[in-house]
N, C-alpha and C. Protein backbone atom coordinates (compact mmCIF):
# COMPACT_ATOMS: atom_id res chain seq x y z
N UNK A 1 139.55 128.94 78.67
CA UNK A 1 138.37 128.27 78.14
C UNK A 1 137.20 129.24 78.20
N UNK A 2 136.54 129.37 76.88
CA UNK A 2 135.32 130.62 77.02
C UNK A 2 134.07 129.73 77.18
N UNK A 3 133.58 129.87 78.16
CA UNK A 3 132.43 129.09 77.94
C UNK A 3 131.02 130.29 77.84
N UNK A 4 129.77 129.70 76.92
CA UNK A 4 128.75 130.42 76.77
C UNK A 4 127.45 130.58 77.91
N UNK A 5 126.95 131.80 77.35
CA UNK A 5 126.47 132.16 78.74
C UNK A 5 125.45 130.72 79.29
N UNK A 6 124.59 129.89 78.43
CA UNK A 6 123.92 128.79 78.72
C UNK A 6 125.04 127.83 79.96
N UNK A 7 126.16 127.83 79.18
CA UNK A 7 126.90 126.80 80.28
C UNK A 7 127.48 127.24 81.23
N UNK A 8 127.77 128.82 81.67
CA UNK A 8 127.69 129.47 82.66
C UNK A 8 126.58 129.55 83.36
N UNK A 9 125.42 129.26 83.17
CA UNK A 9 124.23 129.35 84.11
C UNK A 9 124.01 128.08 84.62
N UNK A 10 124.16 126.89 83.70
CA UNK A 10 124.30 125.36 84.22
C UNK A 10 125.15 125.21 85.16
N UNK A 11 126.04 125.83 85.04
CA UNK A 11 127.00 125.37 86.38
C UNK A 11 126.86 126.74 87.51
N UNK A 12 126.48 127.37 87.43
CA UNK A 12 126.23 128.44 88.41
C UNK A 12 124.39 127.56 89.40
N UNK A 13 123.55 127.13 88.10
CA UNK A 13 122.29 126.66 88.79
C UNK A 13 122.91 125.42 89.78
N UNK A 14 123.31 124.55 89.34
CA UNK A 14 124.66 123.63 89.88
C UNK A 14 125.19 123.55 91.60
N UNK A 15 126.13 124.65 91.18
CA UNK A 15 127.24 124.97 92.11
C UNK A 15 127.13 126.41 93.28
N UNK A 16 126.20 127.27 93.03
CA UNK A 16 126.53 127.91 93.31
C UNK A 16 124.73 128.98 92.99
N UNK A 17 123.77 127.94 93.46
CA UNK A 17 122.66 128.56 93.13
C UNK A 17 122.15 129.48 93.95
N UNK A 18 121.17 130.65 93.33
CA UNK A 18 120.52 131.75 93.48
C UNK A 18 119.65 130.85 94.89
N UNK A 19 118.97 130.21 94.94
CA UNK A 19 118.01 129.60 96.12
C UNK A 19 117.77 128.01 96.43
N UNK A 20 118.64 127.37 97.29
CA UNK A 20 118.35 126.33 97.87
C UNK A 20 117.48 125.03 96.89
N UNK A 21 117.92 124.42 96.50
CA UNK A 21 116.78 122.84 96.36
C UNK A 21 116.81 122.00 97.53
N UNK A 22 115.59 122.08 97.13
CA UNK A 22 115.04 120.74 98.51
C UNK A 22 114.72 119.42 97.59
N UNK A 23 115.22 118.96 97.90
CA UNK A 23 114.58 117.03 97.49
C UNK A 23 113.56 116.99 98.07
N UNK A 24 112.98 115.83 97.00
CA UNK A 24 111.37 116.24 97.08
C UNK A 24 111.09 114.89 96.05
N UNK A 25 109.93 114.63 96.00
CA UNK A 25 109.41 113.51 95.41
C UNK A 25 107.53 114.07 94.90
N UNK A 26 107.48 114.77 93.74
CA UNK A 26 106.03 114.77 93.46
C UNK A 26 105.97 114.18 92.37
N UNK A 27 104.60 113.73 91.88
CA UNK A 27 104.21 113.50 90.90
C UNK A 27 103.45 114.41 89.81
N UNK A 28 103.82 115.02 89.20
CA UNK A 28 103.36 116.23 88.06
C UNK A 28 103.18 115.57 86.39
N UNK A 29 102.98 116.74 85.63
CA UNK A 29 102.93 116.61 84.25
C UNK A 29 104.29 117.55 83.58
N UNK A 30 104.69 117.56 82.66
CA UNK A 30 105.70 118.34 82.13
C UNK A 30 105.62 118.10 80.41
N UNK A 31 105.55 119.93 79.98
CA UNK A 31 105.45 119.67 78.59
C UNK A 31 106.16 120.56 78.02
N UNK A 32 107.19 119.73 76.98
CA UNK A 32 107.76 120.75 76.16
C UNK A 32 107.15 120.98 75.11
N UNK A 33 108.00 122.27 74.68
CA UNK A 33 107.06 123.85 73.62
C UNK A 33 106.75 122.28 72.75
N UNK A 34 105.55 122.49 71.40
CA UNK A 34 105.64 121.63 70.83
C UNK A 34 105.53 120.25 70.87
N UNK A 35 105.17 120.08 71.98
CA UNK A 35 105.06 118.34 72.39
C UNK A 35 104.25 118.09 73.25
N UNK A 36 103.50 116.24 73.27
CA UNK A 36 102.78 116.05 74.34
C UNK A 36 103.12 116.54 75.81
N UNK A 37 102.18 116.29 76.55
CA UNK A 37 102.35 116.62 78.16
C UNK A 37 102.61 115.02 78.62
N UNK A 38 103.85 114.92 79.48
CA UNK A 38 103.90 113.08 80.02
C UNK A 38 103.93 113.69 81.80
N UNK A 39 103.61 112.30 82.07
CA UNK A 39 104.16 112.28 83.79
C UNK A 39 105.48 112.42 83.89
N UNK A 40 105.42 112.93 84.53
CA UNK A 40 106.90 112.76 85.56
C UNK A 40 107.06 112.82 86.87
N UNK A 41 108.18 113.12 87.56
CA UNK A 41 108.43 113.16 89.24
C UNK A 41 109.34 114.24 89.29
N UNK A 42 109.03 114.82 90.02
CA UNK A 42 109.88 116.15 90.46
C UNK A 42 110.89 115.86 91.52
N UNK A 43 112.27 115.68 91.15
CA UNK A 43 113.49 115.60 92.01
C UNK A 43 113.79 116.26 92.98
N UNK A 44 113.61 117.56 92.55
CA UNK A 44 113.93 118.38 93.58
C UNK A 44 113.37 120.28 92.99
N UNK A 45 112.92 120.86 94.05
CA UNK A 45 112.21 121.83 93.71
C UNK A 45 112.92 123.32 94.67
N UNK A 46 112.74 124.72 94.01
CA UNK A 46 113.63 125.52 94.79
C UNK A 46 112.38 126.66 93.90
N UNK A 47 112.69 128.04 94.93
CA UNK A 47 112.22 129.48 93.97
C UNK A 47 112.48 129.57 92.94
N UNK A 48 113.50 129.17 92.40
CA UNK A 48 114.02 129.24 91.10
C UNK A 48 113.72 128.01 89.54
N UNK A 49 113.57 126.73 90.46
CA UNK A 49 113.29 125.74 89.21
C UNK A 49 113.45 124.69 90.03
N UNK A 50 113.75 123.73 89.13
CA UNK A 50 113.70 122.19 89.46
C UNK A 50 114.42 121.21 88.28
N UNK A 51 114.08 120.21 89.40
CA UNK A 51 114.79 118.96 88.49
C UNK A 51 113.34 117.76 88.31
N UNK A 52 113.77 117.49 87.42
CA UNK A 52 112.52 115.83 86.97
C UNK A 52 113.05 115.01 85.87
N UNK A 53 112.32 113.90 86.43
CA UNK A 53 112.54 113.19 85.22
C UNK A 53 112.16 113.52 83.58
N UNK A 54 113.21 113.04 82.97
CA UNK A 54 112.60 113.23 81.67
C UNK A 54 112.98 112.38 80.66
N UNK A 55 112.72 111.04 79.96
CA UNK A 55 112.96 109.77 79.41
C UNK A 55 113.28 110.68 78.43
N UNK A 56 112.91 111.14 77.33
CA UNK A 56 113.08 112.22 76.06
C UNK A 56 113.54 113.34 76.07
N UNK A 57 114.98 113.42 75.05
CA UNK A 57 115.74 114.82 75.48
C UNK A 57 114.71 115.87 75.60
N UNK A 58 115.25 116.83 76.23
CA UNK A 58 114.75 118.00 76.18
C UNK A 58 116.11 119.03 75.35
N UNK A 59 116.04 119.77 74.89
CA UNK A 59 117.06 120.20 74.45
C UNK A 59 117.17 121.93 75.34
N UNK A 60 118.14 121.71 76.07
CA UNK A 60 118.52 123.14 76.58
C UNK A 60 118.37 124.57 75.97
N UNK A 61 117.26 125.45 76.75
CA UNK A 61 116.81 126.87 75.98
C UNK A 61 115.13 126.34 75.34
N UNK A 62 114.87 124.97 75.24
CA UNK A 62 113.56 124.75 75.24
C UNK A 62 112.20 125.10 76.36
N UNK A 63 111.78 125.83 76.24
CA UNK A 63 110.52 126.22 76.66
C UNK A 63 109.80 124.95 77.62
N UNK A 64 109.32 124.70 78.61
CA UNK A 64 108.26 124.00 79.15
C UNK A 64 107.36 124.27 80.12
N UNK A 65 106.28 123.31 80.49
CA UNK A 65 105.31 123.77 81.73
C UNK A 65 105.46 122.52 82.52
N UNK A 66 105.42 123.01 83.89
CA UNK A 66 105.48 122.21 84.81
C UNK A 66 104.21 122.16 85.45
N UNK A 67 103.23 121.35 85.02
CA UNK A 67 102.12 121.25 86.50
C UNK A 67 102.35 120.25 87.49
N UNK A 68 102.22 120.80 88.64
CA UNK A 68 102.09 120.28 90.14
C UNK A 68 100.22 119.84 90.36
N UNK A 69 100.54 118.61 90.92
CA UNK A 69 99.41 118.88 91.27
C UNK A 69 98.36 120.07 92.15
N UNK A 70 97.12 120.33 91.83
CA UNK A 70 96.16 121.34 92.19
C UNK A 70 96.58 122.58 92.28
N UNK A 71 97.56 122.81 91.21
CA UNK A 71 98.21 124.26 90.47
C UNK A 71 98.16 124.47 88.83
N UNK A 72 98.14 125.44 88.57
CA UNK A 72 97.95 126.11 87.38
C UNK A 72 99.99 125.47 86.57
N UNK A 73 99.94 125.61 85.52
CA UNK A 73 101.29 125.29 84.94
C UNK A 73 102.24 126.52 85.30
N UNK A 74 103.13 125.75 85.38
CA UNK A 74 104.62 127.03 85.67
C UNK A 74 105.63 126.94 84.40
N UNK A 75 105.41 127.88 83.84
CA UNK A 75 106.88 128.38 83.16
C UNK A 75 107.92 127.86 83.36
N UNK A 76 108.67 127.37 82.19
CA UNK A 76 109.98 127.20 82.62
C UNK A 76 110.78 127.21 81.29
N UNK A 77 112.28 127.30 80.89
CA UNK A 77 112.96 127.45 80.48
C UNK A 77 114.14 125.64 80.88
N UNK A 78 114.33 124.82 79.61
CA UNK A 78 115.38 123.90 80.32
C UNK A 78 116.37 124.56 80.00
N UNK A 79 117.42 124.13 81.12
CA UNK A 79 118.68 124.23 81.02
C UNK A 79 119.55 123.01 81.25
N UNK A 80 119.15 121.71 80.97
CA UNK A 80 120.05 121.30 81.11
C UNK A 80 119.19 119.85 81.25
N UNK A 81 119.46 118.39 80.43
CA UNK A 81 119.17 117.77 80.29
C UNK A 81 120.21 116.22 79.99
N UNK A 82 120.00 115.39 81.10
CA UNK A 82 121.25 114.63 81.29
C UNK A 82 120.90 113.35 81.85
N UNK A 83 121.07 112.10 81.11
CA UNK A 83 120.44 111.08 80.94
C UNK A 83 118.70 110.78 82.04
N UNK A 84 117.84 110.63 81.55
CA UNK A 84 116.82 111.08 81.64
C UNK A 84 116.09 112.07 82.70
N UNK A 85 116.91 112.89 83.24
CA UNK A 85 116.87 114.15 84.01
C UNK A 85 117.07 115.19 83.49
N UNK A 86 115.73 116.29 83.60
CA UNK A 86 116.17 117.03 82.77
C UNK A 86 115.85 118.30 84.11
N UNK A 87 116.74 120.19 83.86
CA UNK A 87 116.67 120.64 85.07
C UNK A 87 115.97 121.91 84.12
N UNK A 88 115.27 122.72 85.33
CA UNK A 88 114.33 123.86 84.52
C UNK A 88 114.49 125.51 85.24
N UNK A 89 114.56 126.42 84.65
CA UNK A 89 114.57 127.49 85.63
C UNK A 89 113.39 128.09 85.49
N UNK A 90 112.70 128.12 86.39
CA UNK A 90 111.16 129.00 86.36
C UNK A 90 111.18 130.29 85.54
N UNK A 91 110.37 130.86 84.78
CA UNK A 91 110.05 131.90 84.18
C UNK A 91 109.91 133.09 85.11
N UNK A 92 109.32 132.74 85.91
CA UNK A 92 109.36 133.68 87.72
C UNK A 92 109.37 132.99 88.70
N UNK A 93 110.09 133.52 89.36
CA UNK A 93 110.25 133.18 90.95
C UNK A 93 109.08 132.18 91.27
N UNK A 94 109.40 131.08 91.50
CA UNK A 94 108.02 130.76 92.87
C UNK A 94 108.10 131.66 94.10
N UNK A 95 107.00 132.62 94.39
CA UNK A 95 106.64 132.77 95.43
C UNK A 95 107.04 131.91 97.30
N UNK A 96 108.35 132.52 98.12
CA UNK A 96 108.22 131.48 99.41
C UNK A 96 107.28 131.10 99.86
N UNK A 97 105.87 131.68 100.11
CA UNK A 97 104.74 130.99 100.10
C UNK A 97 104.27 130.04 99.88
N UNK A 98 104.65 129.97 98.37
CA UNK A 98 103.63 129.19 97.42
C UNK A 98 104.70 127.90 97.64
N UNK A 99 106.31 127.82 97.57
CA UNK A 99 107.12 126.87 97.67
C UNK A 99 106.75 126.35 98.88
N UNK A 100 106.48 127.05 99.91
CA UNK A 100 106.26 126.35 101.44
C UNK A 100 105.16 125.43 101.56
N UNK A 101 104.16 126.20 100.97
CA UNK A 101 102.94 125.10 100.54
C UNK A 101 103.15 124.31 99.98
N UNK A 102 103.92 124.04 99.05
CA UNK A 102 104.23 122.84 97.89
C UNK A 102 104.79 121.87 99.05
N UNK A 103 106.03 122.40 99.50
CA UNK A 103 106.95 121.55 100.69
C UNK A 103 105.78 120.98 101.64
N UNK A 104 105.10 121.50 102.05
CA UNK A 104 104.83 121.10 103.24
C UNK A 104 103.36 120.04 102.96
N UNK A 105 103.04 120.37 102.01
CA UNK A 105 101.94 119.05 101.56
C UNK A 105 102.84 117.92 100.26
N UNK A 106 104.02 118.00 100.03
CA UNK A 106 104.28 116.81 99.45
C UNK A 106 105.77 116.34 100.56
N UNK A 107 106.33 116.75 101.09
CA UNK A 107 107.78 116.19 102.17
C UNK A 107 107.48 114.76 102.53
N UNK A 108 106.90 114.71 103.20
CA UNK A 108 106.53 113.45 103.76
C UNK A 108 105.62 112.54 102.74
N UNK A 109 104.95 112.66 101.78
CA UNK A 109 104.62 111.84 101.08
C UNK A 109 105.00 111.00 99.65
N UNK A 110 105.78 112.05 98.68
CA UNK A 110 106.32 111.14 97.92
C UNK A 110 105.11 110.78 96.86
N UNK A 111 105.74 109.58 96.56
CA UNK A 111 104.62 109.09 95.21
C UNK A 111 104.75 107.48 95.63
């Protein structure tokens, strides 16, 4: 079975990822290339990307921005979008820093 490099990275982000997700519960904005910005909730967040909700496909290899609250938008790339969850790989690294800060002012709170 040949599979393409997109569905080799879905199941590698998956199974067998570059950096840890943490579950997590924020409340952000998310916009794909071309389209309004909606709310959403961030599932789960890592150096590499994340998961959120997303009621409206996103179509995999689509472009988006993720704002967090009291941060600038983050880059992202979807890869992978599956009944209204859709998953993203950052354009660059989050910073461990900048992830630790994120963790440590939303863990305990949620939405």
């Amino acid at each position: 079975m040949v599979h393409t490099e997109q569905e080799r990275y879905a199941a590698a982000s998956q199974e067998d990822r570059s950096a840890p997700r943490i579950k997590i519960s924020i409340p952000a904005t998310l916009r794909a290339s071309g389209s309004k910005g909606f709310q959403t909730t961030v599932r789960d967040l890592s150096l590499s990307g994340f998961s959120a909700t997303a009621i409206t496909r996103i179509h995999p290899g689509t472009y988006c921005w993720l704002t967090l609250p009291g941060m600038e938008s983050l880059a992202a790339k979807t890869v992978w979008w599956d009944s209204g969850l859709i998953g993203g790989a950052f354009e660059h690294l989050l910073s461990p820093i900048v992830l630790d800060d994120i963790l440590t002012r939303w863990r305990d709170k949620g939405i």
